[in-house]
PDB file of N, CA and C in Angstrom:
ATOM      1  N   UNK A   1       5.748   1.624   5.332  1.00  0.00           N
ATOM      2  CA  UNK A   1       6.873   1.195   4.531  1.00  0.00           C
ATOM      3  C   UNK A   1       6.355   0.488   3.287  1.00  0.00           C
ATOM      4  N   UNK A   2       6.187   0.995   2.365  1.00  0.00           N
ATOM      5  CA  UNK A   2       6.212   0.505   0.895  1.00  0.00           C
ATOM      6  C   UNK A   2       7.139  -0.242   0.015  1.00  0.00           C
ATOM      7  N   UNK A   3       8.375   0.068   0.390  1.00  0.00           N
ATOM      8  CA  UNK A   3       9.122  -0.561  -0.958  1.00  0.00           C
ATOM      9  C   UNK A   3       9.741  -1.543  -0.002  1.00  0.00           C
ATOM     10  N   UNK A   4      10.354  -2.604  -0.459  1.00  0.00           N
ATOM     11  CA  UNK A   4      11.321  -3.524   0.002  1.00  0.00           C
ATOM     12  C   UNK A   4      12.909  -2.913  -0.172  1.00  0.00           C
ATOM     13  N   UNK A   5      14.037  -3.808   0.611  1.00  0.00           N
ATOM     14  CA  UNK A   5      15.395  -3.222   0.731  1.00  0.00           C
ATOM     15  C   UNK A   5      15.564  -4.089  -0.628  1.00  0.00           C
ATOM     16  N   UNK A   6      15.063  -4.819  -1.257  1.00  0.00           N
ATOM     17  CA  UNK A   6      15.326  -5.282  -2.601  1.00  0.00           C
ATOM     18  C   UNK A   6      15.564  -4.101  -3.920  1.00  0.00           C
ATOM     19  N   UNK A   7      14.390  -3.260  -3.324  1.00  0.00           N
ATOM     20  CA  UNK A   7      14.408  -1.898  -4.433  1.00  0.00           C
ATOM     21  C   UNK A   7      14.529  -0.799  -4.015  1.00  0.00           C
ATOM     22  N   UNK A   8      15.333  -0.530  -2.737  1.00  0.00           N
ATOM     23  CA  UNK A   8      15.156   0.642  -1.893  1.00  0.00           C
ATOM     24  C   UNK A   8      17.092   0.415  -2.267  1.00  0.00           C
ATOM     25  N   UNK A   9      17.172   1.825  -2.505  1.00  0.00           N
ATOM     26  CA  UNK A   9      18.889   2.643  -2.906  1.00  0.00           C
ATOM     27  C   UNK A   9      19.129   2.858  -1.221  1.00  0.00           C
ATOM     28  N   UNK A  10      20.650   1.993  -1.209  1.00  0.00           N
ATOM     29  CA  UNK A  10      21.464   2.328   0.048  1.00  0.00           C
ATOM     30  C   UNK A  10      21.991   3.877   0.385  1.00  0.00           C
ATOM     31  N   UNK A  11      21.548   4.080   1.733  1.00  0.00           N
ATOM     32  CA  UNK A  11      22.096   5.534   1.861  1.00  0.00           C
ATOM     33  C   UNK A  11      23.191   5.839   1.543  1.00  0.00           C
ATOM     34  N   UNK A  12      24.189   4.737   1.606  1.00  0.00           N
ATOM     35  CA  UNK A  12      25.768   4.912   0.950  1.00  0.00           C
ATOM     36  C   UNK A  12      25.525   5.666  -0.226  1.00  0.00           C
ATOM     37  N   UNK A  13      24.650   5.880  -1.166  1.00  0.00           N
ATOM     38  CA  UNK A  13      24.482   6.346  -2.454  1.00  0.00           C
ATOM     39  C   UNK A  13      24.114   7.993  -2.324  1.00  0.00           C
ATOM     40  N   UNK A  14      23.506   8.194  -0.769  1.00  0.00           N
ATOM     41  CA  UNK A  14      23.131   9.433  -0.748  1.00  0.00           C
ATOM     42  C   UNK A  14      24.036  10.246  -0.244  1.00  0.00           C
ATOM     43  N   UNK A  15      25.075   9.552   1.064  1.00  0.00           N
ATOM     44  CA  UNK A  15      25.985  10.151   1.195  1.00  0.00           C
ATOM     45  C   UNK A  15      27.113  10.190   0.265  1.00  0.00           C
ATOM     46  N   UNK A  16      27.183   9.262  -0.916  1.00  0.00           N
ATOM     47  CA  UNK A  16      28.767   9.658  -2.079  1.00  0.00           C
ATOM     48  C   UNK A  16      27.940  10.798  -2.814  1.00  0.00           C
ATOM     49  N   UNK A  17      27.100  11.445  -2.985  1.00  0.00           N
ATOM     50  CA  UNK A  17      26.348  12.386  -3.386  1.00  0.00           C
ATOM     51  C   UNK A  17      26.326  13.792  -2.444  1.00  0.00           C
ATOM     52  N   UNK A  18      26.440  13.496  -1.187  1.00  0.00           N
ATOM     53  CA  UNK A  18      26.895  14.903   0.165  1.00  0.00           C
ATOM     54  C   UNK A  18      28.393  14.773  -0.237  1.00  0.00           C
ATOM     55  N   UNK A  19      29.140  13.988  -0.631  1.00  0.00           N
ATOM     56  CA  UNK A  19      30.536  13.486  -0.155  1.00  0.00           C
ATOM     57  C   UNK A  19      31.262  14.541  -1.509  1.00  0.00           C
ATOM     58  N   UNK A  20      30.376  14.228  -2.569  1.00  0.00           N
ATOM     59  CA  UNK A  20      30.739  14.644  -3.958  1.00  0.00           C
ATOM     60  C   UNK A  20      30.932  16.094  -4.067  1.00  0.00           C
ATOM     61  N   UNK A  21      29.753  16.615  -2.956  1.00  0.00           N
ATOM     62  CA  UNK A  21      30.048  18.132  -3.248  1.00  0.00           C
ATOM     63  C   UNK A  21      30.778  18.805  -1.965  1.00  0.00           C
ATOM     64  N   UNK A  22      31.736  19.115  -2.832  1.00  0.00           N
ATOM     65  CA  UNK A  22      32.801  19.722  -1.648  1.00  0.00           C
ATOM     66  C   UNK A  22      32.764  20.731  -0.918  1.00  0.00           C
ATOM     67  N   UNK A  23      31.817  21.598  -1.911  1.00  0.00           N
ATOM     68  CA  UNK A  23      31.687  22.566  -0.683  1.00  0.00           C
ATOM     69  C   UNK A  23      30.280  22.619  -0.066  1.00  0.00           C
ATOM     70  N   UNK A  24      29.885  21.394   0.111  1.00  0.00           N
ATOM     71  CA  UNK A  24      28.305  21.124   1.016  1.00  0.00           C
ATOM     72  C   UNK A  24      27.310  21.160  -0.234  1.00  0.00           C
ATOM     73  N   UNK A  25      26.407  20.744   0.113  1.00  0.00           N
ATOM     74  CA  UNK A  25      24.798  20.870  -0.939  1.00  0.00           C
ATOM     75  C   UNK A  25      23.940  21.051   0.091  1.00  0.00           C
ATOM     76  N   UNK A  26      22.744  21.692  -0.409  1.00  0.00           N
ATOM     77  CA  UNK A  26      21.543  22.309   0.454  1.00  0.00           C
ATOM     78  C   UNK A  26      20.844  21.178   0.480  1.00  0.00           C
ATOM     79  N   UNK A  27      19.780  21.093   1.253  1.00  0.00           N
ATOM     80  CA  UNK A  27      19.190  20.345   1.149  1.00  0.00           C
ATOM     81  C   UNK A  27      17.842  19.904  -0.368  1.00  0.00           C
ATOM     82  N   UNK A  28      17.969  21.166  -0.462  1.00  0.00           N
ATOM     83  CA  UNK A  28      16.889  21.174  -1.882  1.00  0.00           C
ATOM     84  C   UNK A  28      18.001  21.088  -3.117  1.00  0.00           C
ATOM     85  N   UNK A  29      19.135  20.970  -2.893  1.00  0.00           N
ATOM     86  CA  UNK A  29      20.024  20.517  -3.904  1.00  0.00           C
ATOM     87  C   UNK A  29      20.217  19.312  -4.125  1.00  0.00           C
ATOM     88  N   UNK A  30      20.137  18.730  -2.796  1.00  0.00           N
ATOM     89  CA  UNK A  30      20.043  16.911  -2.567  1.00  0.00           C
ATOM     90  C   UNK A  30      19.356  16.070  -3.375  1.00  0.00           C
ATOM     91  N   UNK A  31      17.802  16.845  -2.891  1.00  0.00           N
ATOM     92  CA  UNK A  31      16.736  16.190  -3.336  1.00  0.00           C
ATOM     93  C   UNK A  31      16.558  16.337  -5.240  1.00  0.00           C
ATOM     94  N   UNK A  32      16.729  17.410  -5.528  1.00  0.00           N
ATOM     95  CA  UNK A  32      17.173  17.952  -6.931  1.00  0.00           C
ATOM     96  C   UNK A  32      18.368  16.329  -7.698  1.00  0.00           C
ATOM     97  N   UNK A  33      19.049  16.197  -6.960  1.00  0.00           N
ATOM     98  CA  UNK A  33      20.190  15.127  -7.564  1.00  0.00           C
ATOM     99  C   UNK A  33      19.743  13.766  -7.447  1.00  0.00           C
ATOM    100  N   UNK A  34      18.642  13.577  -6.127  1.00  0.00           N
ATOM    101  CA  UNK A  34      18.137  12.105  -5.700  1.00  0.00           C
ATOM    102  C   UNK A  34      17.349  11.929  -6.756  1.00  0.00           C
ATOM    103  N   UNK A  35      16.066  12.994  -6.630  1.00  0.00           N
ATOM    104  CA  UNK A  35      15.077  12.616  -8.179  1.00  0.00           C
ATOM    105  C   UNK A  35      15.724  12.395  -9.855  1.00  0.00           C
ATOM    106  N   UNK A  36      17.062  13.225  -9.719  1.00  0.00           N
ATOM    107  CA  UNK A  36      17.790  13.618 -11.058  1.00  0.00           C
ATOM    108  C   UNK A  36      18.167  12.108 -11.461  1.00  0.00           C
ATOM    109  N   UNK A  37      18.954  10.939 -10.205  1.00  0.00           N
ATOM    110  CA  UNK A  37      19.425  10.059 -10.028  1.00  0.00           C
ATOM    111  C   UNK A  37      18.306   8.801 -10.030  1.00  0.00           C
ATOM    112  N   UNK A  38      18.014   8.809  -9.516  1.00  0.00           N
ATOM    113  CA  UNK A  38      16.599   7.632  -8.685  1.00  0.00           C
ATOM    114  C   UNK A  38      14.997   7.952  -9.212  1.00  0.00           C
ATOM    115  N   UNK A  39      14.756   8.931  -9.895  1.00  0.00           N
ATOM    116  CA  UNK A  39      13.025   9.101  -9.682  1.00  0.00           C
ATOM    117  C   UNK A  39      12.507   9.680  -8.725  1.00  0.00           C
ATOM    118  N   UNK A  40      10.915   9.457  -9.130  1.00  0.00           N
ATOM    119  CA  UNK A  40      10.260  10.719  -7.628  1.00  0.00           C
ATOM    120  C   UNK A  40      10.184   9.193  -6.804  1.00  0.00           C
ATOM    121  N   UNK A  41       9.521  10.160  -5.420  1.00  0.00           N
ATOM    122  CA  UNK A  41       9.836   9.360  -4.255  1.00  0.00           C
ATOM    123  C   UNK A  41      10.268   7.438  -4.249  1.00  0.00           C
ATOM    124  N   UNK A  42      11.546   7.873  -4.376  1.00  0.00           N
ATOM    125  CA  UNK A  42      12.701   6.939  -4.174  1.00  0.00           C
ATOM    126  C   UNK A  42      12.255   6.500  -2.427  1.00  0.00           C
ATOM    127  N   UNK A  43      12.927   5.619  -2.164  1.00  0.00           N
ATOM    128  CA  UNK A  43      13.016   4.887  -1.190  1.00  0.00           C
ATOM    129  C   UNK A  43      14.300   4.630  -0.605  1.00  0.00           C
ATOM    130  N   UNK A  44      14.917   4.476   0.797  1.00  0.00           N
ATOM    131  CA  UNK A  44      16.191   4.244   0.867  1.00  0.00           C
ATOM    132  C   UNK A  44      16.441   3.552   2.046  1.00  0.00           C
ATOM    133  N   UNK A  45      17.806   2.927   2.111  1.00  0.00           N
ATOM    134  CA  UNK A  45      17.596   1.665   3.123  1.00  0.00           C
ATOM    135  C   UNK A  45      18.971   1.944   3.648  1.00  0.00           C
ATOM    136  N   UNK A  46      18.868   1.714   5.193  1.00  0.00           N
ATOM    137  CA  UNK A  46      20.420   1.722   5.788  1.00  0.00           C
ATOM    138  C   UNK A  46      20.934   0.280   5.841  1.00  0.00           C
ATOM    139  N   UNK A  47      22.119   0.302   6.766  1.00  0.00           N
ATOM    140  CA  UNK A  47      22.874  -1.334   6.887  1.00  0.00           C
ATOM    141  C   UNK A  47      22.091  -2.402   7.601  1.00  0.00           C
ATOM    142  N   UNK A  48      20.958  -1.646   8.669  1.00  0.00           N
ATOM    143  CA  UNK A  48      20.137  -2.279   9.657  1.00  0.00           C
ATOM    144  C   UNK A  48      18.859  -2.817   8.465  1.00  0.00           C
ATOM    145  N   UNK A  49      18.433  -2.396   7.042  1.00  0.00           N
ATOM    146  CA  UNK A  49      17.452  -2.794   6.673  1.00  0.00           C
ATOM    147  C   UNK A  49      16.744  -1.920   6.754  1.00  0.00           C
ATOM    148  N   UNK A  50      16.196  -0.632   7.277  1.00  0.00           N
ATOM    149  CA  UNK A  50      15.001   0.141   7.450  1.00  0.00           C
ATOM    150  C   UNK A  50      14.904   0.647   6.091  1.00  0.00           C
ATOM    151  N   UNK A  51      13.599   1.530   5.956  1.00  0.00           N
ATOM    152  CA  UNK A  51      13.277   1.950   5.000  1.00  0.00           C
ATOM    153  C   UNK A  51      12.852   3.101   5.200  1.00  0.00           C
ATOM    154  N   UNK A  52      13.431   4.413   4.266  1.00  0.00           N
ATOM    155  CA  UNK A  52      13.823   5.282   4.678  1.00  0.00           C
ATOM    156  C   UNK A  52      12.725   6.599   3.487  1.00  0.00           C
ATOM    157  N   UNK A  53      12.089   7.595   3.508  1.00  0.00           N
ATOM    158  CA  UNK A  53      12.210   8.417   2.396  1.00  0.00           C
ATOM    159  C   UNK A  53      13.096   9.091   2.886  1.00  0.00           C
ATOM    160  N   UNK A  54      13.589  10.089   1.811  1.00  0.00           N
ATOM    161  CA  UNK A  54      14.579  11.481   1.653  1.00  0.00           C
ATOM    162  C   UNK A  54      14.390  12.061   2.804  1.00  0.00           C
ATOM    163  N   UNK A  55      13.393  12.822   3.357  1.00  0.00           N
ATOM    164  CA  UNK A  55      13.354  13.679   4.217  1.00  0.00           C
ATOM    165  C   UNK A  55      13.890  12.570   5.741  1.00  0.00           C
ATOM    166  N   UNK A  56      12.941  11.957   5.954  1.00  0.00           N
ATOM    167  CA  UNK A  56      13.673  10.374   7.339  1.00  0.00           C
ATOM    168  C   UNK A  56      15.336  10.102   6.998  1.00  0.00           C
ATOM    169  N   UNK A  57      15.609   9.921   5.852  1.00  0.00           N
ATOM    170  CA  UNK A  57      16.904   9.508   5.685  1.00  0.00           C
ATOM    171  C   UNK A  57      18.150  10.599   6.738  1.00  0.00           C
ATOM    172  N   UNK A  58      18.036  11.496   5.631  1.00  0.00           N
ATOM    173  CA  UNK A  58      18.058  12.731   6.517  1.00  0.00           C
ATOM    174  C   UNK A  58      18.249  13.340   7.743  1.00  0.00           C
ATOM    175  N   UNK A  59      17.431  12.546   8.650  1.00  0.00           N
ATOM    176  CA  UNK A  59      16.896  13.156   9.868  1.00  0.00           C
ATOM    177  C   UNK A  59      17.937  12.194  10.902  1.00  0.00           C
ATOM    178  N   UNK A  60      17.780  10.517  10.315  1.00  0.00           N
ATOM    179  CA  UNK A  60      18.581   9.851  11.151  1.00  0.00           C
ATOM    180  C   UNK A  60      20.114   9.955  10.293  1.00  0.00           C
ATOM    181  N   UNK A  61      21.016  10.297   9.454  1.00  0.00           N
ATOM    182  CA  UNK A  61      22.259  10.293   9.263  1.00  0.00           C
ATOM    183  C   UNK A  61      22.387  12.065  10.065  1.00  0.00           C
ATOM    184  N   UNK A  62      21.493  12.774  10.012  1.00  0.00           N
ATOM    185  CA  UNK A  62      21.871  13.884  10.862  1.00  0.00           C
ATOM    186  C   UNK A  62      21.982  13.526  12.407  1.00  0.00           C
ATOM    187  N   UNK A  63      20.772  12.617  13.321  1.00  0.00           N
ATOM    188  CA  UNK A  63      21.029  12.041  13.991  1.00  0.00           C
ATOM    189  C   UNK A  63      21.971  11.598  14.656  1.00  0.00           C
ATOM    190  N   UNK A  64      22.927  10.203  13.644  1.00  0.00           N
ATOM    191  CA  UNK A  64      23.750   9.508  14.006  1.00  0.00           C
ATOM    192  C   UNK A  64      25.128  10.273  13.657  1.00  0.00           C
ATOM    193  N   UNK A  65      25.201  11.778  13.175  1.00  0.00           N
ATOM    194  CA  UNK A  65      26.114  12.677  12.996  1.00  0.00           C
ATOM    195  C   UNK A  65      27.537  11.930  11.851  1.00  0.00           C
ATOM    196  N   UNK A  66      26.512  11.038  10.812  1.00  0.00           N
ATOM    197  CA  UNK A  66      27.157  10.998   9.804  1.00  0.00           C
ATOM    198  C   UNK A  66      26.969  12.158   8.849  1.00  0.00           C
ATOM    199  N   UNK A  67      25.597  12.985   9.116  1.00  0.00           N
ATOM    200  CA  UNK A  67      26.022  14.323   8.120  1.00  0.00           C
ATOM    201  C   UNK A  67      25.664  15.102   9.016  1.00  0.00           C
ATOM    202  N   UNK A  68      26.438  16.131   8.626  1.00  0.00           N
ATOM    203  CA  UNK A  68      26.285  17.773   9.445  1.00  0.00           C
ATOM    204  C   UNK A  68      26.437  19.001   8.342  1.00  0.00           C
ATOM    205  N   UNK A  69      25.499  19.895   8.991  1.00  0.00           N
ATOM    206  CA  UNK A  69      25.180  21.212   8.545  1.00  0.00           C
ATOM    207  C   UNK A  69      26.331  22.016   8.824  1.00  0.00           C
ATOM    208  N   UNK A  70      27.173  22.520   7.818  1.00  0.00           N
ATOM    209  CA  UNK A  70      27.907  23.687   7.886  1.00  0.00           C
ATOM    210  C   UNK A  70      27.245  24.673   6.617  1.00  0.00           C
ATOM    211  N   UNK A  71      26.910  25.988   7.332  1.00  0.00           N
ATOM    212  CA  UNK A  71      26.445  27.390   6.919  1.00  0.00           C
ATOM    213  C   UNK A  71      25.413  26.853   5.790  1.00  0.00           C
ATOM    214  N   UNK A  72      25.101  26.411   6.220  1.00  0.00           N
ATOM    215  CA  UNK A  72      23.399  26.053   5.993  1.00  0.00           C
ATOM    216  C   UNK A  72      23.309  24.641   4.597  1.00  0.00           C
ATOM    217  N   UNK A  73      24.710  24.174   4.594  1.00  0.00           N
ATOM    218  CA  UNK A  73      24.489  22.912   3.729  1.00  0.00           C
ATOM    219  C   UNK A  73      25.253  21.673   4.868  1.00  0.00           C
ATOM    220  N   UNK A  74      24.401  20.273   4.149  1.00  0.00           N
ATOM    221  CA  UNK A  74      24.897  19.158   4.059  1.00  0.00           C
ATOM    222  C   UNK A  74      26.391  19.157   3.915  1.00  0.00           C
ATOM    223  N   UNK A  75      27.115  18.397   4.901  1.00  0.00           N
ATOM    224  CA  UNK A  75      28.702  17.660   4.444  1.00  0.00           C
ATOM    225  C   UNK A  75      28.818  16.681   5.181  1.00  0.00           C
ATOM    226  N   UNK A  76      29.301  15.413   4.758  1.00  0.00           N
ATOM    227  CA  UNK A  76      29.757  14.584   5.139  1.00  0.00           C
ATOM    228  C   UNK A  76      30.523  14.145   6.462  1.00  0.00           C
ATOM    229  N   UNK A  77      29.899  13.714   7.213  1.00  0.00           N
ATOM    230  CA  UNK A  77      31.206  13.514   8.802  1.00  0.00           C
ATOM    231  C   UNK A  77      31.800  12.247   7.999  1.00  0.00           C
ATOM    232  N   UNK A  78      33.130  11.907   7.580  1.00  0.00           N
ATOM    233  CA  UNK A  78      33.536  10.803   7.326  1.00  0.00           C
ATOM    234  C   UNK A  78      34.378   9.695   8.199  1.00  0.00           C
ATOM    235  N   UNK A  79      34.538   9.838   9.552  1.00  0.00           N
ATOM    236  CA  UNK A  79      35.278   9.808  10.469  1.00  0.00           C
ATOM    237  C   UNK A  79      33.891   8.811  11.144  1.00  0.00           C
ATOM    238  N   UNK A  80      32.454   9.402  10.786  1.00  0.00           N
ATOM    239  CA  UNK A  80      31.444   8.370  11.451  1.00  0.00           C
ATOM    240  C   UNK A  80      30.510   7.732  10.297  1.00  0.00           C
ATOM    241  N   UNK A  81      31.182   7.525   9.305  1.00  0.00           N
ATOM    242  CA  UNK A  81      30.401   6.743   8.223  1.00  0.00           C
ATOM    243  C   UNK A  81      31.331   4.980   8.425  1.00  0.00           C
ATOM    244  N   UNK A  82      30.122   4.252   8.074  1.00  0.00           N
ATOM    245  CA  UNK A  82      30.821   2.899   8.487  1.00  0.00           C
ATOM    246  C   UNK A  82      31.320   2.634   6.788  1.00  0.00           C
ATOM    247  N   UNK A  83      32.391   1.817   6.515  1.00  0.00           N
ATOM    248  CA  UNK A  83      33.564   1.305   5.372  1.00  0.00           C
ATOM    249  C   UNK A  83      33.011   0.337   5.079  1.00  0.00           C
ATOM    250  N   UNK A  84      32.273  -0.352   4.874  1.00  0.00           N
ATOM    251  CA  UNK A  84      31.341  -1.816   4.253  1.00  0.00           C
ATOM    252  C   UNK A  84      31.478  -1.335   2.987  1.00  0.00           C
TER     253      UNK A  84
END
């Protein structure tokens, strides 16, 4: 873990970015908008504090089934994203 949650972008930022595109984004579309947005390897932090890259981020909001794959893109579960 390199960066601190001082300079590490909340995943909230990555999911209004899945959320934005309505009809899903790929995953290499993601990353395309994170660098477009943030720079190269950005850093990212959930509500617990961890520290996350793109690909980890990823892995646990797919995980915790705040995002899911429909026909081969990213969309938003919004029903399991927390309202903070």
């Amino acid at each position: 873990m390199t960066a601190t949650t001082e300079k590490a972008i909340h995943a909230h930022s990555v999911m209004d970015l899945i959320f934005a595109a309505e009809d899903g984004i790929t995953p290499e579309e993601l990353e395309r908008q994170v660098i477009g947005h943030y720079g190269e390897d950005p850093r990212f932090t959930n509500c617990s504090e961890l520290i996350f890259t793109l690909p980890q981020l990823l892995t646990f909001l797919l995980q915790r089934g705040k995002v899911t794959f429909i026909d081969g893109k990213l969309a938003l579960n919004s029903a399991r994203v927390c309202d903070h």
